[in-house]
Protein backbone atom coordinates (compact mmCIF):
# COMPACT_ATOMS: atom_id res chain seq x y z
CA UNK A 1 12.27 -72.96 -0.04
CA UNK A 2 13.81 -72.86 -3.37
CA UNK A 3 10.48 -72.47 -5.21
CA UNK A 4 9.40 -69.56 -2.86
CA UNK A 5 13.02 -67.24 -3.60
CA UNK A 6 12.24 -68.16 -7.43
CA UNK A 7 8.86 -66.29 -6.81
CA UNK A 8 10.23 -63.35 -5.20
CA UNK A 9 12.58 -63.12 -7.50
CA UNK A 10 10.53 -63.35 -10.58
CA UNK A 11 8.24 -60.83 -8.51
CA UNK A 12 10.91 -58.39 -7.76
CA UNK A 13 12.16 -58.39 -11.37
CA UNK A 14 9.34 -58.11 -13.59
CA UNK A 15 6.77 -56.68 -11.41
CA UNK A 16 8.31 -54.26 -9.35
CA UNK A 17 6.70 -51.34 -11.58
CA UNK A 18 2.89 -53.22 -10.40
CA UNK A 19 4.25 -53.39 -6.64
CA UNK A 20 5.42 -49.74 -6.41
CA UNK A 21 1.63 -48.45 -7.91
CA UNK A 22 -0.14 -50.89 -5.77
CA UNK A 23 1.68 -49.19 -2.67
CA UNK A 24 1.41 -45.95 -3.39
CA UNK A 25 -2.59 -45.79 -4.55
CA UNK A 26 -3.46 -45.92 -1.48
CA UNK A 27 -1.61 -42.78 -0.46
CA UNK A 28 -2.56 -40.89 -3.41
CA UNK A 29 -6.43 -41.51 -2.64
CA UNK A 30 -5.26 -40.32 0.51
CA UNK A 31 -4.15 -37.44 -0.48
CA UNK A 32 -7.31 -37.05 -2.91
CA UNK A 33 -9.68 -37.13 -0.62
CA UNK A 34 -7.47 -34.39 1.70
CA UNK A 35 -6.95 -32.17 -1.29
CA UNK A 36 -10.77 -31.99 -1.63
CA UNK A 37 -12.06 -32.17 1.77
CA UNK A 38 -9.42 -28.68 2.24
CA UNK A 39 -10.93 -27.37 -0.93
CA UNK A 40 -14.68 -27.29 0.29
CA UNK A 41 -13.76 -25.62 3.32
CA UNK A 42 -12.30 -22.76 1.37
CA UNK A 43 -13.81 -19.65 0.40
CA UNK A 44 -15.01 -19.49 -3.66
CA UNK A 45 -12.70 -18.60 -6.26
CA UNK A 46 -12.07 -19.07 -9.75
CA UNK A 47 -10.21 -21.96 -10.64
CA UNK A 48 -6.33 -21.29 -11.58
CA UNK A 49 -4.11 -22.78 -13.66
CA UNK A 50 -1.67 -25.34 -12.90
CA UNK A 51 1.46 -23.94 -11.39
CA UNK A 52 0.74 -20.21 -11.80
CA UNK A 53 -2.50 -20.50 -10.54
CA UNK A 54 -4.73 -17.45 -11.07
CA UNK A 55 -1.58 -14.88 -11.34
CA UNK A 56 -2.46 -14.26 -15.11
CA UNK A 57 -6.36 -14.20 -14.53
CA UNK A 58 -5.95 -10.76 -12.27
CA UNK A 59 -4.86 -7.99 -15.57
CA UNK A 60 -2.95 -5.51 -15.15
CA UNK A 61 -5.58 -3.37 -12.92
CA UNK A 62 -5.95 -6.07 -10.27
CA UNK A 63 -7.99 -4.35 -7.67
CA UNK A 64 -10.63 -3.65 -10.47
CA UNK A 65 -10.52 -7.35 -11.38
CA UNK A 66 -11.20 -8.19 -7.51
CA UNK A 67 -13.75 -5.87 -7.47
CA UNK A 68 -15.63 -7.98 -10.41
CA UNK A 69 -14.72 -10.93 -8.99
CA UNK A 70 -16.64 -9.71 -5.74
CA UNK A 71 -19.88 -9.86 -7.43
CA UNK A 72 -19.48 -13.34 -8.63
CA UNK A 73 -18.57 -15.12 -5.76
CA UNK A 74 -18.80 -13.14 -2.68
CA UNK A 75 -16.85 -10.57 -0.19
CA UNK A 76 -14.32 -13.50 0.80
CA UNK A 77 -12.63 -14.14 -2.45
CA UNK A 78 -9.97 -17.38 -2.68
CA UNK A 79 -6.97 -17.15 -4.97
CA UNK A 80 -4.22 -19.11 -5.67
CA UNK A 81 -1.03 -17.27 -7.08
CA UNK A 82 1.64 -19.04 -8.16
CA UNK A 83 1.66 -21.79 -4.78
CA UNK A 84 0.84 -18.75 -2.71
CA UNK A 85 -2.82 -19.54 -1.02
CA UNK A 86 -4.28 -15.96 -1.01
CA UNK A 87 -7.68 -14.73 0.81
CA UNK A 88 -9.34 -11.58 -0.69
CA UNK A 89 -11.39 -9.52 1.95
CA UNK A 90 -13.68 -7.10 0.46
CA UNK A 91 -16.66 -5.75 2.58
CA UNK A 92 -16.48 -4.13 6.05
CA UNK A 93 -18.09 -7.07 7.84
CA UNK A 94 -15.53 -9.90 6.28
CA UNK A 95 -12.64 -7.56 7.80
CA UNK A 96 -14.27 -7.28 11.27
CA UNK A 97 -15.06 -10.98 11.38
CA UNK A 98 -11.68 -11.90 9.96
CA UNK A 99 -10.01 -9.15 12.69
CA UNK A 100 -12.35 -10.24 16.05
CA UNK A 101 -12.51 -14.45 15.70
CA UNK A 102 -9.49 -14.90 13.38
CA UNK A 103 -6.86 -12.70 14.17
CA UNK A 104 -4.27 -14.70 15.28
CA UNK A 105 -4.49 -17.53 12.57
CA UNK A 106 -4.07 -14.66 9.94
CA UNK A 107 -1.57 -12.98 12.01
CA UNK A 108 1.55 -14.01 10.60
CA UNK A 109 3.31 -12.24 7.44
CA UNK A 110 4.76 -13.65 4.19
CA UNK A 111 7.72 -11.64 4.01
CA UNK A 112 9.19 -11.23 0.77
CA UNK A 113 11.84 -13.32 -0.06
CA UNK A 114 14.13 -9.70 -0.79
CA UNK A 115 13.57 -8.96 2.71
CA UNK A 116 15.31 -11.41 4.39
CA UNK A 117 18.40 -10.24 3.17
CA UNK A 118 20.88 -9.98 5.82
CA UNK A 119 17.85 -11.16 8.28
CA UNK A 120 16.45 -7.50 7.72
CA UNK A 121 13.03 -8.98 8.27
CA UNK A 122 13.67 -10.22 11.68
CA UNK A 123 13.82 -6.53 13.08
CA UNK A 124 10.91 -5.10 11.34
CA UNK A 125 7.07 -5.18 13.07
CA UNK A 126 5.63 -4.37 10.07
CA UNK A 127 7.08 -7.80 8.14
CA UNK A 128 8.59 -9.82 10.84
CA UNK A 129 6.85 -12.91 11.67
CA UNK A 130 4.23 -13.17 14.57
CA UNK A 131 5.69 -14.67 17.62
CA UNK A 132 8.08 -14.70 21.07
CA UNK A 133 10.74 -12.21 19.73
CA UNK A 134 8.19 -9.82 17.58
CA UNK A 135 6.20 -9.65 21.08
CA UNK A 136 9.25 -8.64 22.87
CA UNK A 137 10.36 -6.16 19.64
CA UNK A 138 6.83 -4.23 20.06
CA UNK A 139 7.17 -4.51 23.34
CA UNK A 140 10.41 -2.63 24.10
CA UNK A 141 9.79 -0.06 21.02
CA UNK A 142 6.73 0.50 22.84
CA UNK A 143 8.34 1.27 26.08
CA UNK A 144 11.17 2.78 25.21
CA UNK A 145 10.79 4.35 21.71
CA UNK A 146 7.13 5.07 20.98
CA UNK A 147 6.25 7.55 24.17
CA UNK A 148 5.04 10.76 24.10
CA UNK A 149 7.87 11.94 26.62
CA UNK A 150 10.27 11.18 24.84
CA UNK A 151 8.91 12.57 21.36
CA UNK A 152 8.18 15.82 23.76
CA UNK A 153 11.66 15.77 25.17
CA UNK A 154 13.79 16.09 21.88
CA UNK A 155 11.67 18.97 20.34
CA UNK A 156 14.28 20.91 20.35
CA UNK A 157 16.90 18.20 18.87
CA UNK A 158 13.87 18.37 15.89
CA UNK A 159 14.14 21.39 15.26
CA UNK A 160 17.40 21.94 15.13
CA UNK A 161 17.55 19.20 12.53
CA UNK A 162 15.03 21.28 10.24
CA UNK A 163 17.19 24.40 10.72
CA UNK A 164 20.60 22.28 9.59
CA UNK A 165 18.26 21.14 6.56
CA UNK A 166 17.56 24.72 5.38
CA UNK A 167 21.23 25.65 5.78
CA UNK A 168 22.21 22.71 4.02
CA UNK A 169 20.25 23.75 1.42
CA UNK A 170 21.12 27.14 1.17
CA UNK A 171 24.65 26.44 0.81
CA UNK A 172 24.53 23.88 -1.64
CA UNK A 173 23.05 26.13 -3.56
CA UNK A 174 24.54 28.90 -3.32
CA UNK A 175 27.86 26.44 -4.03
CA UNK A 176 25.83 25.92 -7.20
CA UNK A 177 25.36 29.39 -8.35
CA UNK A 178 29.23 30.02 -7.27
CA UNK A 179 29.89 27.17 -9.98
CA UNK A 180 28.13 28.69 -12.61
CA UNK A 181 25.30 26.05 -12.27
CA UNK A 182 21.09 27.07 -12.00
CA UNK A 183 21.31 26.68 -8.12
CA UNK A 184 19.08 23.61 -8.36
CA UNK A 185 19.47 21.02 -5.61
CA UNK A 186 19.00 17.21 -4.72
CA UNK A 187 15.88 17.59 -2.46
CA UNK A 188 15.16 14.36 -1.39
CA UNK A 189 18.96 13.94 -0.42
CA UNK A 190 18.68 16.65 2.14
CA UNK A 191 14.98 15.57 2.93
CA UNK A 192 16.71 12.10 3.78
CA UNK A 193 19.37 13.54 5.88
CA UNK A 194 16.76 15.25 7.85
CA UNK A 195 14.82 12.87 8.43
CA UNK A 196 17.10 10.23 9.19
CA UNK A 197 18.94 12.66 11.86
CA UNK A 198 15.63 13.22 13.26
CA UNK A 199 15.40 9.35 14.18
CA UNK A 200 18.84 8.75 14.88
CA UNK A 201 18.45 11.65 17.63
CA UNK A 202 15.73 10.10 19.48
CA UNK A 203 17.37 6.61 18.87
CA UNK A 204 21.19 7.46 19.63
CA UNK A 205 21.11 10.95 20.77
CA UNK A 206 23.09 12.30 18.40
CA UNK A 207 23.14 12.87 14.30
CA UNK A 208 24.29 10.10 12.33
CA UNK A 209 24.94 11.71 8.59
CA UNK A 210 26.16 15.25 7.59
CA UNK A 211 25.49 16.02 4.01
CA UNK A 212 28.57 16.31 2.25
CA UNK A 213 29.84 13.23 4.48
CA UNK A 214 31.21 9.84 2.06
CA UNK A 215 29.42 7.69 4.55
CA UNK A 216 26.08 10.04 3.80
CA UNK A 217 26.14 9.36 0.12
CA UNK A 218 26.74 5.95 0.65
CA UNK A 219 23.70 5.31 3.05
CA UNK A 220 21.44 7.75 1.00
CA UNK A 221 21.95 5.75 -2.42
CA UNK A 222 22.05 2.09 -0.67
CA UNK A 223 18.62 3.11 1.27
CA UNK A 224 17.48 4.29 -1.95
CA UNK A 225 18.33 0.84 -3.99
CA UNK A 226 16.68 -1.00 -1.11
CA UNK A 227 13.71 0.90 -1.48
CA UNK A 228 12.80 0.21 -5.37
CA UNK A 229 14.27 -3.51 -4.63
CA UNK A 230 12.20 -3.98 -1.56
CA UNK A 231 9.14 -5.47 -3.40
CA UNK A 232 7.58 -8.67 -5.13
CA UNK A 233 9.42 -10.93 -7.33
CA UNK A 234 8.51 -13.73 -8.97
CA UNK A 235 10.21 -16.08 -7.14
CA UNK A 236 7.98 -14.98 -3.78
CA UNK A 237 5.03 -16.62 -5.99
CA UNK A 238 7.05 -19.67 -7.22
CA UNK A 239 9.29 -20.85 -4.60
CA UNK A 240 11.21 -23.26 -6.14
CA UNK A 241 12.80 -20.46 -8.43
CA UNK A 242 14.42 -18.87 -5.50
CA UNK A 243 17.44 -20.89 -5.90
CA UNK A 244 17.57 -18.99 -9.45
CA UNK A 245 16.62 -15.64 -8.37
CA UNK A 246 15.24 -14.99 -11.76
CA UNK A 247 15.27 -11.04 -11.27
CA UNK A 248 18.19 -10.86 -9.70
CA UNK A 249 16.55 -8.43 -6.97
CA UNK A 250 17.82 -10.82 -4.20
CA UNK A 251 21.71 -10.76 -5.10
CA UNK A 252 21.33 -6.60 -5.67
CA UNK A 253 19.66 -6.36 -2.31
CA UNK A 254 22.08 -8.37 -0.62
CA UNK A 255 24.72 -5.87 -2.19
CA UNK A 256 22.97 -2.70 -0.94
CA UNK A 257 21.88 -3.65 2.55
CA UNK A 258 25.02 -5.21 3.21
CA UNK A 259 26.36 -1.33 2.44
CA UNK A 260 23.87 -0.12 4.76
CA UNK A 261 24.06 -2.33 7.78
CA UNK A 262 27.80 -1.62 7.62
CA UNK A 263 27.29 1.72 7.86
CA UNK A 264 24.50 1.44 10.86
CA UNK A 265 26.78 -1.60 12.56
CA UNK A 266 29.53 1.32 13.09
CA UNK A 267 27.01 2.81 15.43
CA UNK A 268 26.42 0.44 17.39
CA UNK A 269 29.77 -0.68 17.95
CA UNK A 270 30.67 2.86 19.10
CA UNK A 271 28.18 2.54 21.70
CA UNK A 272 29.29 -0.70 23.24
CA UNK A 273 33.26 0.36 22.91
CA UNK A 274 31.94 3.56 24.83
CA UNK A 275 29.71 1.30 27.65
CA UNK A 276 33.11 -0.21 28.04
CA UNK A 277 35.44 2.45 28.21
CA UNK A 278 33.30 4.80 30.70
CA UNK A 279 32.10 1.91 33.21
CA UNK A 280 29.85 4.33 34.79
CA UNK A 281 26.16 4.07 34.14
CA UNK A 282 24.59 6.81 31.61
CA UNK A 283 21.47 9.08 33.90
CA UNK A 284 20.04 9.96 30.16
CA UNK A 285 19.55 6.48 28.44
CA UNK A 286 18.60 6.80 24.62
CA UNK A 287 16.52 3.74 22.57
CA UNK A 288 20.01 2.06 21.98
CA UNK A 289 20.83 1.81 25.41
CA UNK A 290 17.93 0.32 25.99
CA UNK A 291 18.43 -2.56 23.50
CA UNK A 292 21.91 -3.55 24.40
CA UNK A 293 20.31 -3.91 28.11
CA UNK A 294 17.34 -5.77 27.35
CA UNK A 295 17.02 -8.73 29.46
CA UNK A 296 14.00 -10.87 28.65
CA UNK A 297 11.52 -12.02 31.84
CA UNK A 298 12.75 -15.77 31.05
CA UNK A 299 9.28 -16.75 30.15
CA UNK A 300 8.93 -15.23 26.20
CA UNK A 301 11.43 -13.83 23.84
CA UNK A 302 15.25 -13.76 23.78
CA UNK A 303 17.37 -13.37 27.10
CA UNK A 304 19.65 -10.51 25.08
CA UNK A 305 19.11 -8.97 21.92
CA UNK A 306 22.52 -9.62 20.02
CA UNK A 307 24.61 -6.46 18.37
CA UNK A 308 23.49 -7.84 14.88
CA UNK A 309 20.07 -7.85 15.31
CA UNK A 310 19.93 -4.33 17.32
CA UNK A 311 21.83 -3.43 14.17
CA UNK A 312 18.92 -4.32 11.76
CA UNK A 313 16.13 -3.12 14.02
CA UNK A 314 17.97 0.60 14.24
CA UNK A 315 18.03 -0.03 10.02
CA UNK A 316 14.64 -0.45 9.56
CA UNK A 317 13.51 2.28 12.22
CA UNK A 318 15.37 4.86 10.55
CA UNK A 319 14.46 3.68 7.00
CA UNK A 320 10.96 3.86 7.55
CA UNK A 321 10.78 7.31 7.92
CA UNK A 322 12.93 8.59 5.09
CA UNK A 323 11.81 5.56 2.55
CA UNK A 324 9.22 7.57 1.51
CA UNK A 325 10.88 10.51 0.20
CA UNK A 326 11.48 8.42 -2.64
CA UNK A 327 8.49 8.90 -4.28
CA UNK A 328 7.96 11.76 -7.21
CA UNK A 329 4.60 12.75 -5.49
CA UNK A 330 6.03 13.26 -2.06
CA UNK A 331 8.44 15.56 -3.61
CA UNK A 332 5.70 17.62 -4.98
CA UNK A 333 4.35 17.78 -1.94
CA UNK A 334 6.77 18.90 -0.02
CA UNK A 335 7.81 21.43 -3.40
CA UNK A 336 4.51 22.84 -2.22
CA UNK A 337 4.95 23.07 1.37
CA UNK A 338 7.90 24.95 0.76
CA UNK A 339 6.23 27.57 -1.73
CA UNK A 340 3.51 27.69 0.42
CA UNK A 341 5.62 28.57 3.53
CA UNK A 342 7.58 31.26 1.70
CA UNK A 343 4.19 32.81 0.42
CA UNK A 344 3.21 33.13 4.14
CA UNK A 345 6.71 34.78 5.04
CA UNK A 346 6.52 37.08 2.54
CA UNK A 347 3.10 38.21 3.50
């Protein structure tokens, strides 16, 4: 008895380091053999890097680097950026194979890790991840928001947002002129306004932002900020920098949508203080109706959709639309439009 807890003492002290390597070989041949045996059934690809992977391999023209890459090893390219497994499709037959027998393993979205500030990414289709409440989103925009009826029924509510856009314009600059100034004006401001009207219309039934308005400003130059912030960072490649947010794009989104969802959040609580106060049912029901009396079939999907999220979903509707008056070459293009339509008036 006394001999053996000698041994296992002796064992314990001077070869513990031997023990813990014996153990654990087994597991990392283990997980050998499972690393390769995943690796064969994956498409070809160059070989990466440790830890970055092939993120420095693509150049700065990436799509002509896949493009090479295509005739070396195929129209189903495999990548590894960062810790981010990537599959490149790049013939038409690839993306109908991947699309008919596939679809719902590739269904799901990496959103970026900026997007799921203030759980904006839960209300949008286009990021959201696949599943019980992104069924039932689709669903009720489907049914309630994306019919030709009601698109045909607020033609009129359309228009009259163009014709407050002109006059908007018009007076600003005039008000320009007045100041002694070259009667140049913010475009895309208005453009924004506009647009975002437009939406809020066939979403609330009624305009949300005047032009001169604080709150319009506000909502213009947050919606603006979330646009250049809403893309890649490095940390979406190398998760275990997100802690760090190395860019600091996370902590400035989180600053700007938090502006913007307490602008849209107003809204919405308008709407339920009004539900209250009237206690009679609405005849005309808008898209926000709708969501604060969804009540799921029990089966999929949430029972209610809670103010906050209703909040973010009517964010990222009405951003989608006006987002892209961001860009320099949309503002050409619509610098066009307008020459071209005074052309035809003067003619």
């Amino acid at each position: 008895m006394v001999g053996s807890w000698f041994s296992f003492t002796w064992l314990s002290r001077d070869s513990l380091p031997l023990a813990l390597l014996l153990l654990l070989l087994p597991l990392l041949l283990i997980w050998t053999g499972a690393r390769k045996k995943a690796t064969r059934k994956r498409p070809p690809g160059p070989a990466g890097w440790p830890v970055v992977g092939n993120m420095f391999d693509l150049g700065t023209m990436p799509h002509v680097t896949l493009s090479k890459l295509r005739f070396k090893y195929g129209p189903v390219l495999w990548l590894k950026l960062g810790s981010v497994n990537t599959m490149v499709i790049q013939s038409p037959n690839a993306a109908a194979e991947l699309f008919k027998n596939h679809d719902s393993t590739f269904c799901d979205r990496r959103v970026p890790h900026a997007l799921t500030s203030w759980n904006y990414s839960q209300g949008s289709m286009a990021i959201g991840n696949h599943g019980t409440y992104w069924r039932s989103l689709r669903k009720l925009c489907t049914a309630e928001l994306l019919v030709s009826k009601r698109v045909n029924d607020t033609a009129a509510v359309r228009q009259k947002s163009v014709d407050n856009m002109t006059r908007w314009i018009e007076e600003d600059s005039l008000a320009s002129r007045a100041r002694g100034g070259s009667g140049e004006v913010e475009l895309t401001h208005f453009v924004f306004l506009m647009s975002f009207n437009v939406v809020g219309n066939l979403m609330l039934s009624r305009d949300l932002l005047e032009p001169h308005s604080e709150g319009g400003r506000e909502f213009f130059d947050a919606m603006n900020k979330i646009g250049e912030l809403a893309k890649a960072s490095i940390a979406d490649f190398l998760p275990f920098l997100k802690w760090m947010d190395p860019m600091g794009i996370k902590s400035n989104m989180d600053r700007h949508m938090g502006k913007a969802m307490k602008i849209v959040a107003v809204f919405v609580t308008e709407r339920v203080r009004q539900k209250k106060d009237s206690g009679t049912e609405k005849v005309n029901k808008d898209f926000l109706d709708a969501m604060l009396e969804y009540e799921g079939d029990g089966k999929e999907g949430p029972d209610k959709v809670s103010e906050s999220n209703v909040a973010i979903i009517i964010m990222v509707i009405t951003s989608s639309i006006p987002i892209c008056v961001f860009t320099a070459k949309d503002e050409w293009c619509r610098d066009r439009v307008f020459v071209s339509s005074e052309k035809s008036l003067s003619a």
